[in-house]
C-alpha atoms as a PDB file:
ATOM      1  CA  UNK A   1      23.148 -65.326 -17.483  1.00  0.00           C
ATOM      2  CA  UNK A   2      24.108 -61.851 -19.189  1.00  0.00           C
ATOM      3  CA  UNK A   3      24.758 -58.935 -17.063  1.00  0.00           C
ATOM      4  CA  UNK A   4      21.946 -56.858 -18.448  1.00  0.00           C
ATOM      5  CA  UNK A   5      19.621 -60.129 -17.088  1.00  0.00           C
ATOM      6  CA  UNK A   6      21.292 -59.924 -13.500  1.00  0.00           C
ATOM      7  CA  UNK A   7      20.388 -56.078 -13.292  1.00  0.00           C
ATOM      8  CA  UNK A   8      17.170 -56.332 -14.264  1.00  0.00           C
ATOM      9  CA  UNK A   9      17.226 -58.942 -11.490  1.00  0.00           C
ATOM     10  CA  UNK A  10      18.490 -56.567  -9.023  1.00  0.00           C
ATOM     11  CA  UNK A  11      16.515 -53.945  -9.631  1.00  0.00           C
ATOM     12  CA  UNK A  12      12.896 -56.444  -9.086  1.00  0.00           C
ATOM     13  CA  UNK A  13      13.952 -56.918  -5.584  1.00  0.00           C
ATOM     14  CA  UNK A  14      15.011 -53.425  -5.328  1.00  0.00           C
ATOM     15  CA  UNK A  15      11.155 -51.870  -6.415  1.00  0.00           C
ATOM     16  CA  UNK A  16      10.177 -54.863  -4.381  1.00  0.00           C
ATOM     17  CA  UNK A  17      11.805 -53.580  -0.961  1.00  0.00           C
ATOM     18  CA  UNK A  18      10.552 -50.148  -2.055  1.00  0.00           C
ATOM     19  CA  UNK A  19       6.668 -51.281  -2.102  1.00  0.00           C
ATOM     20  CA  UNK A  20       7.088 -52.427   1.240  1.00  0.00           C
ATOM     21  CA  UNK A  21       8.681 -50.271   3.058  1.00  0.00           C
ATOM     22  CA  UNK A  22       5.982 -47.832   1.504  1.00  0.00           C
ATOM     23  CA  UNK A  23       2.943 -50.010   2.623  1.00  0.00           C
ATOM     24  CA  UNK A  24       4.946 -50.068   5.741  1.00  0.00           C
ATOM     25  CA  UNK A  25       5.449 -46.657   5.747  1.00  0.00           C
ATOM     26  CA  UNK A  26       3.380 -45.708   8.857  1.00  0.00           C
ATOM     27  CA  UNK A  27       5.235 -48.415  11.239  1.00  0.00           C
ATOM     28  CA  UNK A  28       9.024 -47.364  11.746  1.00  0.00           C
ATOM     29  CA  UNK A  29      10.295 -50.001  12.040  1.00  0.00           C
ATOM     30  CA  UNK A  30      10.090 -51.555   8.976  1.00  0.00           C
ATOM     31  CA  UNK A  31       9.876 -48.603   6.868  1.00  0.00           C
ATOM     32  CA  UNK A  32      13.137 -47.209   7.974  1.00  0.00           C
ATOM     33  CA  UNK A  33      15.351 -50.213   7.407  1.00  0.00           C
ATOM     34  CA  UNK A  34      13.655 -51.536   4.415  1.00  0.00           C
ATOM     35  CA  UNK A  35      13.732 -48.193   2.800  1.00  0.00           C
ATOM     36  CA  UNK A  36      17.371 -47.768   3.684  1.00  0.00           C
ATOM     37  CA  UNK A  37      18.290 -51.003   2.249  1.00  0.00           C
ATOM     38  CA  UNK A  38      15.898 -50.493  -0.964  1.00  0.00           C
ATOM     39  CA  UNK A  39      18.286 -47.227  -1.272  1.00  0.00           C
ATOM     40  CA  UNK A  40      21.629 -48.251  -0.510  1.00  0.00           C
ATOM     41  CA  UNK A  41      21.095 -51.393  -3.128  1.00  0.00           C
ATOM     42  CA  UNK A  42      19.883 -49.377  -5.893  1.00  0.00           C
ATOM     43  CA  UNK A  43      23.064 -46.708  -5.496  1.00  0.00           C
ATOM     44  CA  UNK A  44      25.496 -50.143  -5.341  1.00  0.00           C
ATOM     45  CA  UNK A  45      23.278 -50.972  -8.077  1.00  0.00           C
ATOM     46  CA  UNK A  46      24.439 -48.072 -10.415  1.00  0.00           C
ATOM     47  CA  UNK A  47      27.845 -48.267  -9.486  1.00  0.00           C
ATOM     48  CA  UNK A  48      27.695 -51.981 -11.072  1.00  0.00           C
ATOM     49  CA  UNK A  49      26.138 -50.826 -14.136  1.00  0.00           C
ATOM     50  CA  UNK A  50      29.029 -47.929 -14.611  1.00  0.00           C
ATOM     51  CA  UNK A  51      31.979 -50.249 -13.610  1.00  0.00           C
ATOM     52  CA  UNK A  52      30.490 -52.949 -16.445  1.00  0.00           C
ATOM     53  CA  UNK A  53      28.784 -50.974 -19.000  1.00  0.00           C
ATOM     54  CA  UNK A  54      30.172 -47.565 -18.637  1.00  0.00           C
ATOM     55  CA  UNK A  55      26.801 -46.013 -18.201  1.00  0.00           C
ATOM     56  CA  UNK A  56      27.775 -42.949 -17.380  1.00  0.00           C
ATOM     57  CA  UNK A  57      29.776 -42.592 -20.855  1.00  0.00           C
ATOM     58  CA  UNK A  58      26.845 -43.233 -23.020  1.00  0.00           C
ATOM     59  CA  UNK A  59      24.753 -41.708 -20.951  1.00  0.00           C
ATOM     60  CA  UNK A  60      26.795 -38.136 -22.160  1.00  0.00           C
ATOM     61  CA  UNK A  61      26.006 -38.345 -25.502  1.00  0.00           C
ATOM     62  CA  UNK A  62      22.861 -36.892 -25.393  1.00  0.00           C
ATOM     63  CA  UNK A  63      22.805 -36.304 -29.182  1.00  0.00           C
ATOM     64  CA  UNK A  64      22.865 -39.783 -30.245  1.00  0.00           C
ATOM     65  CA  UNK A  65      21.045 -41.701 -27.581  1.00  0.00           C
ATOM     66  CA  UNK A  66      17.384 -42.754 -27.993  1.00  0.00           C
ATOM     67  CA  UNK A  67      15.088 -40.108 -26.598  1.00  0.00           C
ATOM     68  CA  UNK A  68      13.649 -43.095 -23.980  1.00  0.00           C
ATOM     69  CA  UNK A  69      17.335 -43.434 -22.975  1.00  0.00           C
ATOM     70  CA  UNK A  70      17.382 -39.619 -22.198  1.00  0.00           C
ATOM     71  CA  UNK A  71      14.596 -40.074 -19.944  1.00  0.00           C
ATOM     72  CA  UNK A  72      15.437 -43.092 -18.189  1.00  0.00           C
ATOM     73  CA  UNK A  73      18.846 -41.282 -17.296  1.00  0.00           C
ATOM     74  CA  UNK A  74      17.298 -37.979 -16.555  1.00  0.00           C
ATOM     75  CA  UNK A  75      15.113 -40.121 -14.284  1.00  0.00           C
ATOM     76  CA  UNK A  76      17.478 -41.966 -12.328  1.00  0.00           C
ATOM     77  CA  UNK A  77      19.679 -39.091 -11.599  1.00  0.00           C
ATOM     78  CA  UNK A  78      16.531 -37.301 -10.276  1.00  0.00           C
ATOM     79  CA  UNK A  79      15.756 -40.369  -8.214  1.00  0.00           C
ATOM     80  CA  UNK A  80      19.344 -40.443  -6.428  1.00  0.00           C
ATOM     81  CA  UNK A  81      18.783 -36.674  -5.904  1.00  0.00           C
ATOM     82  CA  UNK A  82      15.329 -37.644  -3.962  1.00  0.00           C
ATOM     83  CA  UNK A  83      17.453 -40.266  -2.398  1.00  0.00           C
ATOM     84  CA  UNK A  84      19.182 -37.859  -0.744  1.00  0.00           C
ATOM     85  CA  UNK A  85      16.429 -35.477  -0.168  1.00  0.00           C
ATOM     86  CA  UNK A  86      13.786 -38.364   1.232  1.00  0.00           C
ATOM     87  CA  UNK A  87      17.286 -39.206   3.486  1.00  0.00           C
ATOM     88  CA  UNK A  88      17.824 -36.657   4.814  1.00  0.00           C
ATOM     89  CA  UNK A  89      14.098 -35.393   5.949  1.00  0.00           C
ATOM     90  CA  UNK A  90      13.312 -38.537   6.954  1.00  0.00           C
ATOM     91  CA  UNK A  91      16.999 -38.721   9.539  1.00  0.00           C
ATOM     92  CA  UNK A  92      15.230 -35.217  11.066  1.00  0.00           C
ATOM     93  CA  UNK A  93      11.351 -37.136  11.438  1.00  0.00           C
ATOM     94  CA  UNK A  94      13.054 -39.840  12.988  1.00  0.00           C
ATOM     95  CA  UNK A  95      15.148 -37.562  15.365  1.00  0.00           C
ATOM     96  CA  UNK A  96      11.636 -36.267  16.397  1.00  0.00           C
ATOM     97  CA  UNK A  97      11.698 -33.176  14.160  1.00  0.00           C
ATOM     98  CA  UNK A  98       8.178 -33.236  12.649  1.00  0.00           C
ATOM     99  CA  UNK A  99       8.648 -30.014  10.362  1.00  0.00           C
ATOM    100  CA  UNK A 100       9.728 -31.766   7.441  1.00  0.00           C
ATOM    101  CA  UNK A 101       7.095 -34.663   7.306  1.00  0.00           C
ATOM    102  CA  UNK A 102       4.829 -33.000   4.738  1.00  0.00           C
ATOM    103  CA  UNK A 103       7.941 -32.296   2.143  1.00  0.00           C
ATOM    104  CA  UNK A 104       8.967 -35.960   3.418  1.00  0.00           C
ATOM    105  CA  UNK A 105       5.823 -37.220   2.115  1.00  0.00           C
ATOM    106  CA  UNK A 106       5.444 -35.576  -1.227  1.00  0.00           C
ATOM    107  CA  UNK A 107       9.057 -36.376  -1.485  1.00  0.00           C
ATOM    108  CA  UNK A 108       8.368 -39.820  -0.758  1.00  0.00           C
ATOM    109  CA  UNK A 109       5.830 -40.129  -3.668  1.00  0.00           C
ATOM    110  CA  UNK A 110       7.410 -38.235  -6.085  1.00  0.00           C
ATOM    111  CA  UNK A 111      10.851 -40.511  -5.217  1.00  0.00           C
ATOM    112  CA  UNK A 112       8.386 -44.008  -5.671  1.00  0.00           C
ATOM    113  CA  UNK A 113       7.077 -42.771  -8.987  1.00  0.00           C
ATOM    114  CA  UNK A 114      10.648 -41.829 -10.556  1.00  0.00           C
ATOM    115  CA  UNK A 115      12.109 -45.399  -9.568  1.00  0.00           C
ATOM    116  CA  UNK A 116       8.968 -46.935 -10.503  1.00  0.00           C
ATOM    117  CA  UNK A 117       9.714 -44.753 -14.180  1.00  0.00           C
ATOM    118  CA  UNK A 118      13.431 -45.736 -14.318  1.00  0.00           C
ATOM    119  CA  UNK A 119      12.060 -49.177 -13.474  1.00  0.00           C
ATOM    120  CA  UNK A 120       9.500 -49.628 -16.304  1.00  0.00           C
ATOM    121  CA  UNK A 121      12.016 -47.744 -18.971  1.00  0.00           C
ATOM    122  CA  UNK A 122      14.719 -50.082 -18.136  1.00  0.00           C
ATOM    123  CA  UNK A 123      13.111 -53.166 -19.444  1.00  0.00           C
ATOM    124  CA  UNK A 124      12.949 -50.827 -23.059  1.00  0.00           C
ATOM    125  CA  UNK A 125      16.657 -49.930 -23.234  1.00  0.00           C
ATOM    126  CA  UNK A 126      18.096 -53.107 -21.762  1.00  0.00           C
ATOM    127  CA  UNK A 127      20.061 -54.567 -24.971  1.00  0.00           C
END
């Protein structure tokens, strides 16, 4: 089984664990851990990619790439920046905070719909 096949892999259960811990998302606890995991996975899952493919050194040359590469980077950087964003509103909620749980929310979304994008894309550039 080629590498590219055992990402692709990955990255099903990954969107997978996302879904549910978003239909979970109004019981705790299994949104919390299931989102955590979905997250943690998917950040070990891009360290994998660089340490095999170098992903990070093709993804710098802008110029040459395929436009639908562009975007699939320019995606998934903007979904580990959410990462950090949906991580860190979501610690406050959980600590009781409840000032952050509208930009939580939208975050939330907004973080589904790039990994869902980085998803889809990925089956295109996969080679």
């Amino acid at each position: 089984m080629s590498s590219g096949a055992i990402f692709q892999i990955q990255s099903s259960f990954i969107v997978g664990i996302f879904l549910f811990g978003f239909y979970h998302r109004k019981n705790r606890r299994l949104h919390i851990p299931s989102m955590a995991i979905a997250i943690v996975w998917d950040v070990l899952l891009v360290l994998q990619i660089e340490l095999m493919r170098g992903a990070i050194d093709k993804a710098m040359k802008v110029q040459v790439n395929s436009s639908l590469l562009n975007f699939h980077v320019s995606i998934a950087v903007l979904t580990v920046l959410l990462y950090l964003f949906v991580g860190r509103t979501g610690y406050l909620l959980k600590k009781n905070n409840i000032k952050p749980k509208r930009l939580h929310k939208v975050a939330g979304y907004l973080t589904i719909a790039c990994r869902l994008s980085t998803y889809i894309t990925s089956f295109f550039i996969v080679k």
